[in-house]
Protein backbone atom coordinates (compact mmCIF):
# COMPACT_ATOMS: atom_id res chain seq x y z
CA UNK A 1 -37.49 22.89 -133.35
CA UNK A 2 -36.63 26.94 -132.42
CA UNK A 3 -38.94 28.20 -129.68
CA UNK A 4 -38.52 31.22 -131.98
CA UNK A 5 -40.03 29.71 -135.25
CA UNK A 6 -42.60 31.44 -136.94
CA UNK A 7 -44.64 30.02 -139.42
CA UNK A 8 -44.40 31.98 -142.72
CA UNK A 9 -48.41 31.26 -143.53
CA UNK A 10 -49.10 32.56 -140.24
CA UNK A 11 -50.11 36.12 -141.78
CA UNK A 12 -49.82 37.61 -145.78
CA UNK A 13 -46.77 39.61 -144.63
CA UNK A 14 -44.33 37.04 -143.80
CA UNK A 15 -45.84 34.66 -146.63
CA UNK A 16 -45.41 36.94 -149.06
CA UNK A 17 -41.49 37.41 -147.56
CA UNK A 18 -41.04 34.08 -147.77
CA UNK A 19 -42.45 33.65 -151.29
CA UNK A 20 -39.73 36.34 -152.72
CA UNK A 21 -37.01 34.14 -150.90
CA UNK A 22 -37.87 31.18 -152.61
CA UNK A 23 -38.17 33.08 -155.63
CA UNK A 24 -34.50 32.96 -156.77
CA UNK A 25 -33.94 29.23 -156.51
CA UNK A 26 -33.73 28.66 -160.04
CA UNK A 27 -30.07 28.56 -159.73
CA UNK A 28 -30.01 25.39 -158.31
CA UNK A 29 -30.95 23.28 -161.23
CA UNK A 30 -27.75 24.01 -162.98
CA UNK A 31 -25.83 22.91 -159.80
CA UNK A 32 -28.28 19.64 -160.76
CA UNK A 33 -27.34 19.17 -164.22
CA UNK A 34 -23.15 18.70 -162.86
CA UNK A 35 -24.43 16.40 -160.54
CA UNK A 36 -26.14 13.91 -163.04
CA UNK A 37 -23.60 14.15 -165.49
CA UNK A 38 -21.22 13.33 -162.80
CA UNK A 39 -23.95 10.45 -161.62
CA UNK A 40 -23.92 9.27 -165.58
CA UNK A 41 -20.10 9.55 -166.12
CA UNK A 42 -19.91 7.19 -162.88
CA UNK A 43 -22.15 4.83 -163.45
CA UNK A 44 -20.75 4.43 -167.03
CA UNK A 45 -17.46 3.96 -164.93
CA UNK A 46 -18.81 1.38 -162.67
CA UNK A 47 -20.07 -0.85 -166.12
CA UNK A 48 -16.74 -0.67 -168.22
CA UNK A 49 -14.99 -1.79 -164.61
CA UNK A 50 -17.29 -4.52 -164.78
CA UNK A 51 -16.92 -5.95 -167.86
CA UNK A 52 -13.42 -5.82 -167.92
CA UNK A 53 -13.29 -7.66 -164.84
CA UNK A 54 -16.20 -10.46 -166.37
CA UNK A 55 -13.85 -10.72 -169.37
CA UNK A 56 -10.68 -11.30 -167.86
């Protein structure tokens, strides 16, 4: 770890700071969704692979 880190509870100030910063995060749950369609679409991949291959 940084000899420089400060802890954001230390006082209200830089709390508060780092509250506001973690505020706008929302926009990572639609970078989320892409990933678990693309999770889904694989897996759904992965079992028609393996059924053709157990059928032929």
């Amino acid at each position: 770890m940084a000899e420089n880190y400060t802890d954001p509870s230390g006082n209200t100030q830089a709390f508060r700071a780092f509250a506001a910063n973690t505020a706008d995060t929302p926009a990572e749950s639609s970078s989320r969704t892409g990933l678990i369609v693309g999770v889904a679409v694989l897996v759904v991949l992965l079992i028609a692979v393996a059924g053709w291959i157990a059928l032929s």
